[in-house]
Protein backbone atom coordinates (compact mmCIF):
# COMPACT_ATOMS: atom_id res chain seq x y z
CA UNK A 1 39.18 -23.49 -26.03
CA UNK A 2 36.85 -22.06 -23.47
CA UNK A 3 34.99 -24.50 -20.85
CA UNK A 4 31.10 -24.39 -20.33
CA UNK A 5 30.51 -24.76 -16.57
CA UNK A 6 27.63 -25.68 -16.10
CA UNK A 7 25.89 -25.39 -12.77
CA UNK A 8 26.09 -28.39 -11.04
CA UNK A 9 29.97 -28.01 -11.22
CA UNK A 10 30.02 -24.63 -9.87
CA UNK A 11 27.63 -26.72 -6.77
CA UNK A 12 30.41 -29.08 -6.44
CA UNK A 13 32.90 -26.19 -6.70
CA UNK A 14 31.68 -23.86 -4.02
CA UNK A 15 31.11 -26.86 -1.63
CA UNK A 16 29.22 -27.27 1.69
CA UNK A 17 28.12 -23.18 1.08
CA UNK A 18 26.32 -22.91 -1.85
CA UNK A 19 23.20 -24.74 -0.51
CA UNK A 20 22.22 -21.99 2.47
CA UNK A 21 23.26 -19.00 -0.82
CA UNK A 22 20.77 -20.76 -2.76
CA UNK A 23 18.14 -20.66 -0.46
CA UNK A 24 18.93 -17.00 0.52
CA UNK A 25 19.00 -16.20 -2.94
CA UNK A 26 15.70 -17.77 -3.48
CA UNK A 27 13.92 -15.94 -0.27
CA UNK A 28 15.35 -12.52 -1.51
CA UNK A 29 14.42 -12.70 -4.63
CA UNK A 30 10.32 -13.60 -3.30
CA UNK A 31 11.00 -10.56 -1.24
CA UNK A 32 11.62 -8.36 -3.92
CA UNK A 33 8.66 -9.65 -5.69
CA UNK A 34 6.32 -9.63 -2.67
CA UNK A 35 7.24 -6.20 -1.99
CA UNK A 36 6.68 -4.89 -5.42
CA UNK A 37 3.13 -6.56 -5.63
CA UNK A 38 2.40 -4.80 -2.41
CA UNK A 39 3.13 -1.43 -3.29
CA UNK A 40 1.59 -1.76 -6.47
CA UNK A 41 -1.12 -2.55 -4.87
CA UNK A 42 -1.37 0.28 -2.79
CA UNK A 43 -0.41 2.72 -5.23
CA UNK A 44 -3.49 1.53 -7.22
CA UNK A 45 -5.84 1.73 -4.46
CA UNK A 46 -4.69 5.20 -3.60
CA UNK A 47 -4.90 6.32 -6.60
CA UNK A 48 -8.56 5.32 -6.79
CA UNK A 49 -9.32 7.03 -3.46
CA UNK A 50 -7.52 10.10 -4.39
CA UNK A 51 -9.55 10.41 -8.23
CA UNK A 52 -13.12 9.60 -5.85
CA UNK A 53 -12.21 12.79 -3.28
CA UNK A 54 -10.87 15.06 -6.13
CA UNK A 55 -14.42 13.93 -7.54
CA UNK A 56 -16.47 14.87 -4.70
CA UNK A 57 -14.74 18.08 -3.66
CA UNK A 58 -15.89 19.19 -7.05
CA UNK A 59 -19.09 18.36 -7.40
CA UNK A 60 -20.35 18.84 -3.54
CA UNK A 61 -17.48 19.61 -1.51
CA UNK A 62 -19.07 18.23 1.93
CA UNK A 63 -18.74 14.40 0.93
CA UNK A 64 -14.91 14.53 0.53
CA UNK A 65 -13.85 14.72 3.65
CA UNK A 66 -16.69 11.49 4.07
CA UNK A 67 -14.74 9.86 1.59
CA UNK A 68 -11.40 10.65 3.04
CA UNK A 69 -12.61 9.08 6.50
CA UNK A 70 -13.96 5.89 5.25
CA UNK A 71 -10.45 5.43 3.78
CA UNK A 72 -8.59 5.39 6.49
CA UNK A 73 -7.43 2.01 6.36
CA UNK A 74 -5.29 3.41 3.72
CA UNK A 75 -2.47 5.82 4.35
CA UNK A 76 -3.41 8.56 1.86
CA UNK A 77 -7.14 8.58 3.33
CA UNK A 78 -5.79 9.16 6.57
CA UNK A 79 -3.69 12.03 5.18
CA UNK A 80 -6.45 13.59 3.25
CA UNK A 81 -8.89 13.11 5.97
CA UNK A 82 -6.78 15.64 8.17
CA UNK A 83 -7.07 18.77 6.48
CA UNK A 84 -10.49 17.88 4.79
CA UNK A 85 -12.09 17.66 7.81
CA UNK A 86 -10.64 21.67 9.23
């Protein structure tokens, strides 16, 4: 018959170490998450920027590059601002 460990036991099993994995464990794990919120973040924002210059360079091509510049803060604005602006 098979023997449930549960998880203090594997604490008490792995010792003196198993205190600094847990916290590791724990910090990478909020890194992962942080990171993911971040990008997805910035992926949303971009794509916002990116639908409002499409936008203008259809309908009056001179306030794209406008728009471009005043999103600079934001990678893709500084990338579309570039060539808009030539």
């Amino acid at each position: 018959m098979e023997q449930q460990i549960i998880i203090t036991e594997l604490f008490e099993k792995g010792g003196l170490t198993m205190g600094p994995l847990l916290f590791l464990s724990i910090l990478a794990l909020s890194t992962i998450i942080e990171r993911l919120w971040f990008w997805a973040t910035v992926l949303t924002k971009e794509k916002l920027i990116i639908e409002q210059i499409l936008r203008a360079a259809r309908q009056q091509w001179d306030f794209a590059p406008e728009i471009a510049r005043q999103a600079s803060n934001q990678p893709i604005g500084r990338f579309l601002y570039t060539p808009l602006r030539l």
